[in-house]
C-alpha atoms as a PDB file:
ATOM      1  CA  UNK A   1      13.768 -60.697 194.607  1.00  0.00           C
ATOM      2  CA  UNK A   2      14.869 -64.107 193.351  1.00  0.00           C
ATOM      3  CA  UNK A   3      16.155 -62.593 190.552  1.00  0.00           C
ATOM      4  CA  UNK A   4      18.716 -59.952 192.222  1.00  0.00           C
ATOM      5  CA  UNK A   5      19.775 -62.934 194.920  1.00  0.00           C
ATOM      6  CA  UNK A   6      20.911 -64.390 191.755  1.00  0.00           C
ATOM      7  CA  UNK A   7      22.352 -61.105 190.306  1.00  0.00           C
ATOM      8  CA  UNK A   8      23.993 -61.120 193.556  1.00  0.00           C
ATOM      9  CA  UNK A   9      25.798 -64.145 194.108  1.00  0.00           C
ATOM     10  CA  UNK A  10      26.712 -64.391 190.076  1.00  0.00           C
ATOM     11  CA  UNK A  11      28.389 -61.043 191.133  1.00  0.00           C
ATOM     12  CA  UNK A  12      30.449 -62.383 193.772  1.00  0.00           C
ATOM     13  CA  UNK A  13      31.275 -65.625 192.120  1.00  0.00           C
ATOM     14  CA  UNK A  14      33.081 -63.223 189.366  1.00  0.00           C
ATOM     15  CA  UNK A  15      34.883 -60.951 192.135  1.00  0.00           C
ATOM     16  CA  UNK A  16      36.059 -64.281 193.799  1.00  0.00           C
ATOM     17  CA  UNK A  17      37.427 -65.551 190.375  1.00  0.00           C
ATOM     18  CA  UNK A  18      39.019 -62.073 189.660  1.00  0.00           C
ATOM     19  CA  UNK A  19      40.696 -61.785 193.083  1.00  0.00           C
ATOM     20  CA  UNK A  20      41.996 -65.287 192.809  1.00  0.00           C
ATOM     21  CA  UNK A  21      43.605 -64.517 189.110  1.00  0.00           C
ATOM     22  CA  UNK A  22      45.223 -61.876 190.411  1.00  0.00           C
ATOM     23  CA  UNK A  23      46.511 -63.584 193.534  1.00  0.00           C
ATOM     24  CA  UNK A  24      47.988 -66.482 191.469  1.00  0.00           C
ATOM     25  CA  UNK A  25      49.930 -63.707 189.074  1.00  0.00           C
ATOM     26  CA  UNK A  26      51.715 -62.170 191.924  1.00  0.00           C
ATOM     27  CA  UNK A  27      52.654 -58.458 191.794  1.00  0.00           C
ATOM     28  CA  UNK A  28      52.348 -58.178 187.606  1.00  0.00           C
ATOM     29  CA  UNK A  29      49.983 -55.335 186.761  1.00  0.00           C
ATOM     30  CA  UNK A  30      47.252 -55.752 185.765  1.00  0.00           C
ATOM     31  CA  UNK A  31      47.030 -54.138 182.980  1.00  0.00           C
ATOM     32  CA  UNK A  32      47.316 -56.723 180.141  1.00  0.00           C
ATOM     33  CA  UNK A  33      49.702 -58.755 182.151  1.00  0.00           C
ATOM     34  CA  UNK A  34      52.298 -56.270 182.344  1.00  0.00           C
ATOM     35  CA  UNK A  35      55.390 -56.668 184.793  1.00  0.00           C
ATOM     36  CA  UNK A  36      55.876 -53.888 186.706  1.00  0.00           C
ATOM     37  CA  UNK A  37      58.976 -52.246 186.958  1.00  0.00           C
ATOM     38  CA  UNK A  38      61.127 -52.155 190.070  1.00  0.00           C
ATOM     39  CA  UNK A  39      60.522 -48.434 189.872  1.00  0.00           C
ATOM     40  CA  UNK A  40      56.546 -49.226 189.972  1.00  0.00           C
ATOM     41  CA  UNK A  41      56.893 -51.484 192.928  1.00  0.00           C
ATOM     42  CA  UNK A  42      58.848 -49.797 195.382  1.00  0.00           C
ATOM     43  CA  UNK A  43      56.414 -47.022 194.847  1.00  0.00           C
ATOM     44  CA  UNK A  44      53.393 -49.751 196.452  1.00  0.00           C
ATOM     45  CA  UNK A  45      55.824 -50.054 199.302  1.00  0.00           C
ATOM     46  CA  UNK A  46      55.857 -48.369 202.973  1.00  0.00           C
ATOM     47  CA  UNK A  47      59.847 -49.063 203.468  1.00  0.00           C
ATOM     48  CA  UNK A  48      61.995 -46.491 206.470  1.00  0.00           C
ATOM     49  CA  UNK A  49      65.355 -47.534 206.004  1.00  0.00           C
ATOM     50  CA  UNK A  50      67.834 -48.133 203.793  1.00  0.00           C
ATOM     51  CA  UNK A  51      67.825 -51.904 204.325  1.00  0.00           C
ATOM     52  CA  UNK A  52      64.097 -52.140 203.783  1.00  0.00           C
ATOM     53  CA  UNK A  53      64.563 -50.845 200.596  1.00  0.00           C
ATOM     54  CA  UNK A  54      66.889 -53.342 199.742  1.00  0.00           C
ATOM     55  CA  UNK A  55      64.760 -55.774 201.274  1.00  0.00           C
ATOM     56  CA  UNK A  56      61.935 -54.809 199.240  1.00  0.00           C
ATOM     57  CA  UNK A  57      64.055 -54.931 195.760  1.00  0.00           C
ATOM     58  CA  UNK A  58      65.725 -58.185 196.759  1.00  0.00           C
ATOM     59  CA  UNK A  59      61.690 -58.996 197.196  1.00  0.00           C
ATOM     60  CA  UNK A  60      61.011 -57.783 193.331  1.00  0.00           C
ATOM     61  CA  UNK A  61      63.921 -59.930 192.238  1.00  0.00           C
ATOM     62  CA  UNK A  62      62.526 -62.884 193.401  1.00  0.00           C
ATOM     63  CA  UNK A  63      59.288 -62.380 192.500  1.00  0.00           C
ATOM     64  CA  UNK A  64      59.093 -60.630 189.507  1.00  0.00           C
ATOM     65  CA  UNK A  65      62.312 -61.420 187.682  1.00  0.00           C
ATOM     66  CA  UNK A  66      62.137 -64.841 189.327  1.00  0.00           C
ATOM     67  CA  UNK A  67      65.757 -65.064 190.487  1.00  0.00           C
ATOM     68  CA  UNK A  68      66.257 -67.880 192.825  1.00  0.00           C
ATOM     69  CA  UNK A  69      69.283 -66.480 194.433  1.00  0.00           C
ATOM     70  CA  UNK A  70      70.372 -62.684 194.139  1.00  0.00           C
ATOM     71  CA  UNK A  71      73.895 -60.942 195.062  1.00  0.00           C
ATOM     72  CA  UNK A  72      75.657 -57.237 195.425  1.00  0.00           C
ATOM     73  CA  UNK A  73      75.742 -57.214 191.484  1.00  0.00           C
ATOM     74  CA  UNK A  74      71.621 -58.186 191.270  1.00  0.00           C
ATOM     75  CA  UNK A  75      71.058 -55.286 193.990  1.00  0.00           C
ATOM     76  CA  UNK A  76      73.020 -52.621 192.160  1.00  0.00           C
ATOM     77  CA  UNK A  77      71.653 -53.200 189.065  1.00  0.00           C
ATOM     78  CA  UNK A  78      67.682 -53.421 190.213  1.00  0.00           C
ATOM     79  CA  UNK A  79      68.727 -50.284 191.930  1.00  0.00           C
ATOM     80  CA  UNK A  80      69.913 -48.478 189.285  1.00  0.00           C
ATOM     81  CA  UNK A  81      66.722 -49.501 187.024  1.00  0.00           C
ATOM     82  CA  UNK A  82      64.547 -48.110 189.773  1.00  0.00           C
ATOM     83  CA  UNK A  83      66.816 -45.529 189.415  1.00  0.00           C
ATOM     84  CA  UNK A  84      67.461 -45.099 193.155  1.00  0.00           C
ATOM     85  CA  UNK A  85      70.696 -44.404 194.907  1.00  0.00           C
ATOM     86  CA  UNK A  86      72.730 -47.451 195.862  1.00  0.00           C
ATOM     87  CA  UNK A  87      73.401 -47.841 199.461  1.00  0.00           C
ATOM     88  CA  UNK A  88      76.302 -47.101 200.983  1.00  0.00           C
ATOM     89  CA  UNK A  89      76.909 -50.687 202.344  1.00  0.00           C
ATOM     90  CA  UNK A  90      75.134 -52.486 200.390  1.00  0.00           C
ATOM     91  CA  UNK A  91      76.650 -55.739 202.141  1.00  0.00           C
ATOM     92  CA  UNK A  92      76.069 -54.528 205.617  1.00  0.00           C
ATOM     93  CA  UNK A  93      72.542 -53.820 204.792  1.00  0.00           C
ATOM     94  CA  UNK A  94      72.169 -57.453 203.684  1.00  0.00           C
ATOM     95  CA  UNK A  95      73.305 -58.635 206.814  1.00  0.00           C
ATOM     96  CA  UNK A  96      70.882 -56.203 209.126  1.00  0.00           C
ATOM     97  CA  UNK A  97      68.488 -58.292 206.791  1.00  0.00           C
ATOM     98  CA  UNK A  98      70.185 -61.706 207.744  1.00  0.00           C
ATOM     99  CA  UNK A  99      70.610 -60.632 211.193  1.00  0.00           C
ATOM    100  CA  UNK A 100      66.059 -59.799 211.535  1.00  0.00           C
ATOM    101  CA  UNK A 101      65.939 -63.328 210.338  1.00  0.00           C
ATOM    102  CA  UNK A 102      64.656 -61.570 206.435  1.00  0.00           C
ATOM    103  CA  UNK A 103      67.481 -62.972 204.272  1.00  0.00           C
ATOM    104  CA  UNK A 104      69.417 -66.359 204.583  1.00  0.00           C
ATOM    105  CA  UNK A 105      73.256 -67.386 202.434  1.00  0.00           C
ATOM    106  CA  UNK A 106      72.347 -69.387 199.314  1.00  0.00           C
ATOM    107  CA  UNK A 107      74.586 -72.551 199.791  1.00  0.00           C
ATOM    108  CA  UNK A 108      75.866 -71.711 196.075  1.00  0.00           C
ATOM    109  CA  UNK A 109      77.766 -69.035 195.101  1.00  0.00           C
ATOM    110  CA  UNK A 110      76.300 -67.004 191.874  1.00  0.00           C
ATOM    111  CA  UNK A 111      78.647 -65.941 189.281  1.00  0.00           C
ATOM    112  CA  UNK A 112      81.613 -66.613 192.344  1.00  0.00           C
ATOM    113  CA  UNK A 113      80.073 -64.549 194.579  1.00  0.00           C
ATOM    114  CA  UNK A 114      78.070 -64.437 197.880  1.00  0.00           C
ATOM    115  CA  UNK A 115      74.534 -65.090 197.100  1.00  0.00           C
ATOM    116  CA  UNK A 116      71.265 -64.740 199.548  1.00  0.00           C
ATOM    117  CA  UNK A 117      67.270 -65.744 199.143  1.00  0.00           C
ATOM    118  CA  UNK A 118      64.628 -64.263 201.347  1.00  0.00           C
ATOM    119  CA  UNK A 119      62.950 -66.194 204.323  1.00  0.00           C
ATOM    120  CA  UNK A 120      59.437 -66.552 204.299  1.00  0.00           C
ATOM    121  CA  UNK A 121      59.853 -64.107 207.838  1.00  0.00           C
ATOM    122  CA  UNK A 122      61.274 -61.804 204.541  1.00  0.00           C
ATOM    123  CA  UNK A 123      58.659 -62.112 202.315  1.00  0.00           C
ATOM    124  CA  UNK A 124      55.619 -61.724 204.491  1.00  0.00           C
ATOM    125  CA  UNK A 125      57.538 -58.643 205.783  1.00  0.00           C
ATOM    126  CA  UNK A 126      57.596 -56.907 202.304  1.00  0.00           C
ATOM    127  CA  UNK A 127      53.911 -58.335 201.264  1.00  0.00           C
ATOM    128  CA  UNK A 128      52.234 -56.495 204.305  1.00  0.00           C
ATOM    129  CA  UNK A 129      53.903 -53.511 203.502  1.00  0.00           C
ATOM    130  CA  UNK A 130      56.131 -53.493 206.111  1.00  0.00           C
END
């Protein structure tokens, strides 16, 4: 009986480890450390609207491709990788994001344009799947 107790907690002290690892690399597959695409990750996502989805890929470029600021140019091109249809407005869904309190203005323009970063409100929307 000693023996499986031991078997046991071993066990868990690996699963712990594991889960931690994967915690600290964020939303990169697992899979020999492979990024996922933007594709990949708005496929793990519960999104309604329009502006969740742009939301959600503002989310990826932040996180995955590590932008510290994104604008309209960022979101049209992350959209077109995922290969999904650009919004309409893409401004005026940015600012249904600013208005829930999901997006804020970067104080810096990027490339001479408007630029935004998602709140923390933002982020924790997107990481419990909205």
């Amino acid at each position: 009986m000693d023996e499986m107790d031991q078997r046991l907690r071993d066990l868990e002290t690996r699963v712990k480890v594991l889960e931690k690892r994967f915690e600290d690399e964020g939303v990169q597959s697992p899979a020999r450390g492979k990024r996922q695409s933007a594709k990949e990750f708005l496929l793990t996502k519960k999104f309604k609207t329009e502006t969740q989805k742009v939301l959600t890929l503002a989310y990826y470029l932040e996180r995955v491709e590590g932008l510290a600021s994104f604008n309209v140019p960022d979101l049209e091109r992350v959209f077109r990788a995922a290969r999904e249809k650009l919004p309409a407005n893409m401004n005026d869904a940015v600012n249904k994001n600013i208005a829930r309190g999901f997006m804020m203005e970067a104080k810096e323009k990027k490339d001479s344009k408007k630029a935004w970063y998602l709140t923390s409100t933002g982020e924790r929307f997107v990481e419990s799947d909205m």
